[in-house]
Protein backbone atom coordinates (compact mmCIF):
# COMPACT_ATOMS: atom_id res chain seq x y z
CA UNK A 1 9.24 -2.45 -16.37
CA UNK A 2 11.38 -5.46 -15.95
CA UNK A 3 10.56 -9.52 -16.04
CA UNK A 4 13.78 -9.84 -14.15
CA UNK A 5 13.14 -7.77 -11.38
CA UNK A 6 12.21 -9.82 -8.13
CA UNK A 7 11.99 -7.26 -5.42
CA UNK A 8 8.69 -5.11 -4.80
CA UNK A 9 10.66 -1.77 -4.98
CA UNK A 10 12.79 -2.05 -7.58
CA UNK A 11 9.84 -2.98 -9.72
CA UNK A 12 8.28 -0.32 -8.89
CA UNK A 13 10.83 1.99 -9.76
CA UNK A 14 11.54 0.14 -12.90
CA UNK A 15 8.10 1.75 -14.23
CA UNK A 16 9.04 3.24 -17.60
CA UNK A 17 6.71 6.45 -16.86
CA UNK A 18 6.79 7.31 -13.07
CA UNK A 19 4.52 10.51 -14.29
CA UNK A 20 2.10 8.31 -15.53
CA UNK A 21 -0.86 7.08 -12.99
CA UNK A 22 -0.54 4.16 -10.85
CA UNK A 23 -3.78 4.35 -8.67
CA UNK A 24 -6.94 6.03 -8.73
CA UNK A 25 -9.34 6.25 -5.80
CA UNK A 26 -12.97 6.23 -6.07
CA UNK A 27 -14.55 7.39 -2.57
CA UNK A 28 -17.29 8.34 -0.87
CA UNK A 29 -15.21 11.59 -0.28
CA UNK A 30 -14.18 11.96 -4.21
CA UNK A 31 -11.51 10.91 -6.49
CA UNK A 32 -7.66 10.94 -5.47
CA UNK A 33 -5.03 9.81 -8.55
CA UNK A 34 -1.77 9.09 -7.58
CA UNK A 35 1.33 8.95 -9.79
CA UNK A 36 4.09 6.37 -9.97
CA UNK A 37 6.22 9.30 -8.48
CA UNK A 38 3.73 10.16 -5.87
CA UNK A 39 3.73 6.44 -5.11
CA UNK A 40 7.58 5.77 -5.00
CA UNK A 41 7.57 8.94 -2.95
CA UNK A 42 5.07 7.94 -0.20
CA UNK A 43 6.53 4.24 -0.43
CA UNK A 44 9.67 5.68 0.57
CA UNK A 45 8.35 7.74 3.22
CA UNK A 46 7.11 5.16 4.84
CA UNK A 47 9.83 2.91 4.78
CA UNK A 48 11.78 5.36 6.36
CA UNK A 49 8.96 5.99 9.21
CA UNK A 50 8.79 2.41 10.14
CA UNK A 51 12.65 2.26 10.48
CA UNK A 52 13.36 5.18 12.05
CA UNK A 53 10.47 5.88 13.82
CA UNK A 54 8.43 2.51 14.42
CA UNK A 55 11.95 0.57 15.00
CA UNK A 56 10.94 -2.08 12.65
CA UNK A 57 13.76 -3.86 11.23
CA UNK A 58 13.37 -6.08 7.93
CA UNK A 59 11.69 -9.28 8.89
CA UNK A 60 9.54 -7.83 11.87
CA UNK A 61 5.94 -8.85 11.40
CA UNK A 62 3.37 -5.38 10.38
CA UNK A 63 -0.36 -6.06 10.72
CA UNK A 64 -2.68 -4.02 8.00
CA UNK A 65 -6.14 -2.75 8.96
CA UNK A 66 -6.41 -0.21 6.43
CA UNK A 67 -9.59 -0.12 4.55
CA UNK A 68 -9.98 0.03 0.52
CA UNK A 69 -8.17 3.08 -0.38
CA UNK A 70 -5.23 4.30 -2.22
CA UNK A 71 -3.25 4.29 1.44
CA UNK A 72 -3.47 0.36 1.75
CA UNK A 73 -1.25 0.53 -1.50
CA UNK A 74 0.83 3.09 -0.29
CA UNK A 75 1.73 1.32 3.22
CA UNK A 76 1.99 -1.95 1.30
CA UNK A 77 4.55 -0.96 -0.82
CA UNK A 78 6.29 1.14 1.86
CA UNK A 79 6.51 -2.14 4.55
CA UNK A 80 7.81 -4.29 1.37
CA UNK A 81 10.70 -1.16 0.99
CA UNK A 82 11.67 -1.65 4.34
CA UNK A 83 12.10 -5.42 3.98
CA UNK A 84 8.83 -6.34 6.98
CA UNK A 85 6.29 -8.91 6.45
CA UNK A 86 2.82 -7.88 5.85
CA UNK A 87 0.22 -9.97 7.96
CA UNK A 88 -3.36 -8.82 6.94
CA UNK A 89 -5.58 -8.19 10.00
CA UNK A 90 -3.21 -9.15 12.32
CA UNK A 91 -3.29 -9.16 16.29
CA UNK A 92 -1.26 -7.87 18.80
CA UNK A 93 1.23 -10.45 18.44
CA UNK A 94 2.75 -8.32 15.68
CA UNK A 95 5.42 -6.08 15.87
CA UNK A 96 3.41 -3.15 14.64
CA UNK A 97 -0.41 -2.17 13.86
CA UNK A 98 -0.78 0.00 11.06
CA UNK A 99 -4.91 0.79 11.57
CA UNK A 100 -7.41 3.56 9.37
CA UNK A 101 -9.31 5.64 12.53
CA UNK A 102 -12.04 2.96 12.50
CA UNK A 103 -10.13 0.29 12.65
CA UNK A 104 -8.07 1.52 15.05
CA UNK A 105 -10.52 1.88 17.81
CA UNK A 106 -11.27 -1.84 18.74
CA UNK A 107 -7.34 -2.70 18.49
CA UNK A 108 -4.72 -3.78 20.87
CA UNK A 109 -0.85 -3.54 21.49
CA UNK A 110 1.31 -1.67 19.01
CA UNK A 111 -1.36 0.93 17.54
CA UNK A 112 -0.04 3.68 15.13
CA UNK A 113 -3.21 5.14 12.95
CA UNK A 114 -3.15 6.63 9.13
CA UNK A 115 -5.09 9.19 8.15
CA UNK A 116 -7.72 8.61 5.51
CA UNK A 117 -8.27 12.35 4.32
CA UNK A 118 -8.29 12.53 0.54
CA UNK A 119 -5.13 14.22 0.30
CA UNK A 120 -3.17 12.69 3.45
CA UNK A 121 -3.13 15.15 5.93
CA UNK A 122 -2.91 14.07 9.66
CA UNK A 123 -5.76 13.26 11.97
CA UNK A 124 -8.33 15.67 12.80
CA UNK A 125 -9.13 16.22 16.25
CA UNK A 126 -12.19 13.99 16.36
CA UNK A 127 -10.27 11.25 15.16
CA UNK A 128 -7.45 12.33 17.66
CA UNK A 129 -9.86 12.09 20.61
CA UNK A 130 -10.92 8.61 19.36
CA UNK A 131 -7.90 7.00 19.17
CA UNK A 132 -6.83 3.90 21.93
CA UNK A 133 -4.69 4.84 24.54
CA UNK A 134 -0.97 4.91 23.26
CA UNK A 135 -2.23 4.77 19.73
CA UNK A 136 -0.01 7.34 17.37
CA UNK A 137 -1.02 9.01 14.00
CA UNK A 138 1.64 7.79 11.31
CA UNK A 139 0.93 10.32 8.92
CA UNK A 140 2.78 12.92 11.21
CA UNK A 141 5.78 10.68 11.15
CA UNK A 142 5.89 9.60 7.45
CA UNK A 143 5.26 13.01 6.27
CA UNK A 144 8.60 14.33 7.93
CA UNK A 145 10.83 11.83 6.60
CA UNK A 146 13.21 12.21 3.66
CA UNK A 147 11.42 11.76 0.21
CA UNK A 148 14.22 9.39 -1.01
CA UNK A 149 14.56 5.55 0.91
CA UNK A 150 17.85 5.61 3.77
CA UNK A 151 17.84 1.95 4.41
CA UNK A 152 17.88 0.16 0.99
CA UNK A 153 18.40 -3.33 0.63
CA UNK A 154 17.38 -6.57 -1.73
CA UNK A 155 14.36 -8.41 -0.26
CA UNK A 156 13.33 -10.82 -3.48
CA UNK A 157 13.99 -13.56 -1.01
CA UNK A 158 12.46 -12.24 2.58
CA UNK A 159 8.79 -13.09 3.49
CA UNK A 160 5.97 -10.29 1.74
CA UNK A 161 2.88 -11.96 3.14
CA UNK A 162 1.06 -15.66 3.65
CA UNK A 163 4.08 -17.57 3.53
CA UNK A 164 5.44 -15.69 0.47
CA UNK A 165 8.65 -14.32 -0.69
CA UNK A 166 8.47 -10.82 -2.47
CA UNK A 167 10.16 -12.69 -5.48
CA UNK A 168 6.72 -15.18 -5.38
CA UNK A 169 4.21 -12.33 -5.35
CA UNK A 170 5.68 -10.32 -8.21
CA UNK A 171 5.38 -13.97 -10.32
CA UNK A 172 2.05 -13.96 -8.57
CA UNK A 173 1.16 -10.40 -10.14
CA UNK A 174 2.75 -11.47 -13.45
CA UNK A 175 0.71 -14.05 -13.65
CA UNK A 176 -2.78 -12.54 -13.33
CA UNK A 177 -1.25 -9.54 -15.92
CA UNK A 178 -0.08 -12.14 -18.80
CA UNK A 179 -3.60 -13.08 -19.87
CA UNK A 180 -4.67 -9.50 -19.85
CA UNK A 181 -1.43 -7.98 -21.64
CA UNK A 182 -2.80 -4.68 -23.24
CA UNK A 183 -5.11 -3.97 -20.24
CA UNK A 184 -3.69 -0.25 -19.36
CA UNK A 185 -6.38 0.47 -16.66
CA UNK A 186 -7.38 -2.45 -14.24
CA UNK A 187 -10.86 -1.61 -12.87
CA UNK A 188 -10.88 -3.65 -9.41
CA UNK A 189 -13.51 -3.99 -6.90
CA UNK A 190 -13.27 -4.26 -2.92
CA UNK A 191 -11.74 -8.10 -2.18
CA UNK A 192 -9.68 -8.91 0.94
CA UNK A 193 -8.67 -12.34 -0.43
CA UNK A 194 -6.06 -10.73 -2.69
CA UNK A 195 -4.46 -7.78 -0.37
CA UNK A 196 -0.99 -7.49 -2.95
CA UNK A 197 -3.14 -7.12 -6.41
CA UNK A 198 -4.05 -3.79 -6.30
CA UNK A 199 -0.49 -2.67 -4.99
CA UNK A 200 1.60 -5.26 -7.64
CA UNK A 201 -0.52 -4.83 -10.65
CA UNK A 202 0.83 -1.45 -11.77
CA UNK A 203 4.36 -2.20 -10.60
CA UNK A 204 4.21 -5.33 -13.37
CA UNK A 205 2.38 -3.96 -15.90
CA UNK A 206 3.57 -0.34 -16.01
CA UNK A 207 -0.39 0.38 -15.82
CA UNK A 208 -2.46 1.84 -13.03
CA UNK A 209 -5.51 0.56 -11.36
CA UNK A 210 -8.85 1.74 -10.36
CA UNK A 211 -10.19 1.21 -7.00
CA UNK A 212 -13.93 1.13 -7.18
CA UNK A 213 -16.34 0.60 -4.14
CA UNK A 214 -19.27 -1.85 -4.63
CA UNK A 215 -20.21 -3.91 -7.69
CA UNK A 216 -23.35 -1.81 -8.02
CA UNK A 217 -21.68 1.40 -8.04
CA UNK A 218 -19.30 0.41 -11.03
CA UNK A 219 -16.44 3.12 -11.66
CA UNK A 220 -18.88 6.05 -13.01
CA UNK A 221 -17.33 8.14 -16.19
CA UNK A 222 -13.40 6.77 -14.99
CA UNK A 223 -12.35 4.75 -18.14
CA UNK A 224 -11.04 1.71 -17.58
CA UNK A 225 -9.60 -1.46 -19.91
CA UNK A 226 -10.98 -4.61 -17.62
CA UNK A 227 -12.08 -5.06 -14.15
CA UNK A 228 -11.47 -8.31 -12.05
């Protein structure tokens, strides 16, 4: 990894080891451990969709309703590619509404729904038949595009999220890493208040997190170096 770097994706790609892990999922529905590769691979995918598909140009203004899972850092990372502003819990007055199946039901305006299977396959039919009118299921669109990034451009300097350039929340991410330099495995538990930790962490460290549930469940037999 690089301390020079100052866009989201190309510190992601500057990951030493893109074989090595860079999230693992903890879920009522088992455990899902994606790769660096898997990530830049899905990140790209996405980026593509939302250009391509969604006809979101850098700068237009995504709202996230995905729940705690390894697809919040996926779509993250994938609306940072494509140069878009992430606006957590966002209304209709965004450009776009990226929403999990439950979220997606109580939602208005620009409605496209991910699919929270363990492995990323599209909607089932319940979820299908549950969906707002005009809502679409992104995982249809993401999983036909290319696996390497069309559209790629420098965005240190455009907006990431609250007011922030994607140059200020990789300093951000470097500087909850420096006091824990060593820390491999970053155990992390379900908080809203920082959306970009769990998505930045591993792109600045070269390490991988863990996404637990509930303080009271812990992270079982996964091993892991700290948790925050």
């Amino acid at each position: 990894m690089s301390l020079t770097v100052t866009d989201i994706r190309s510190a992601v790609l500057a990951r030493t080891d893109p074989a090595q892990p860079y999230v693992t999922y903890l879920g009522s529905d088992g455990r899902m451990e994606l790769s660096g590769a898997s990530v830049i691979n899905a990140a790209a995918k996405i980026a593509n969709a939302l250009t391509s598909e969604f006809d979101c140009d850098p700068g237009r203004r995504i709202a996230l309703h995905l729940p705690w899972h390894w697809q919040r850092i996926t779509w993250l990372l994938g609306i940072w590619s494509a140069g878009c502003v992430v606006v957590p819990q966002g209304g209709a007055d965004c450009d776009l509404l990226v929403a999990g199946p439950k979220q997606a039901s109580e939602l208005t305006g620009n409605v496209i729904v991910v699919s929270m299977h363990p492995f990323g396959l599209p909607l089932g039919p319940d979820d299908m038949t549950a969906l707002p009118p005009g809502a679409q299921d992104a995982t249809i669109a993401v999983r036909a595009q290319p696996d390497q990034q069309v559209f790629i451009n420098d965005y240190s300097d455009a907006l990431a999220l609250d007011g922030l350039s994607q140059r200020q929340l990789l300093e951000r991410a470097r500087d909850v890493a420096r006091p824990l330099a060593g820390v491999t495995r970053l155990g992390l538990h379900q908080d809203d208040s920082q959306w970009w930790l769990p998505a930045l962490w591993p792109a600045v460290t070269g390490g991988s997190v863990i996404l637990g549930q509930s303080f009271g469940d812990g992270f079982g037999s996964e091993p892991v170096d700290a948790v925050l």
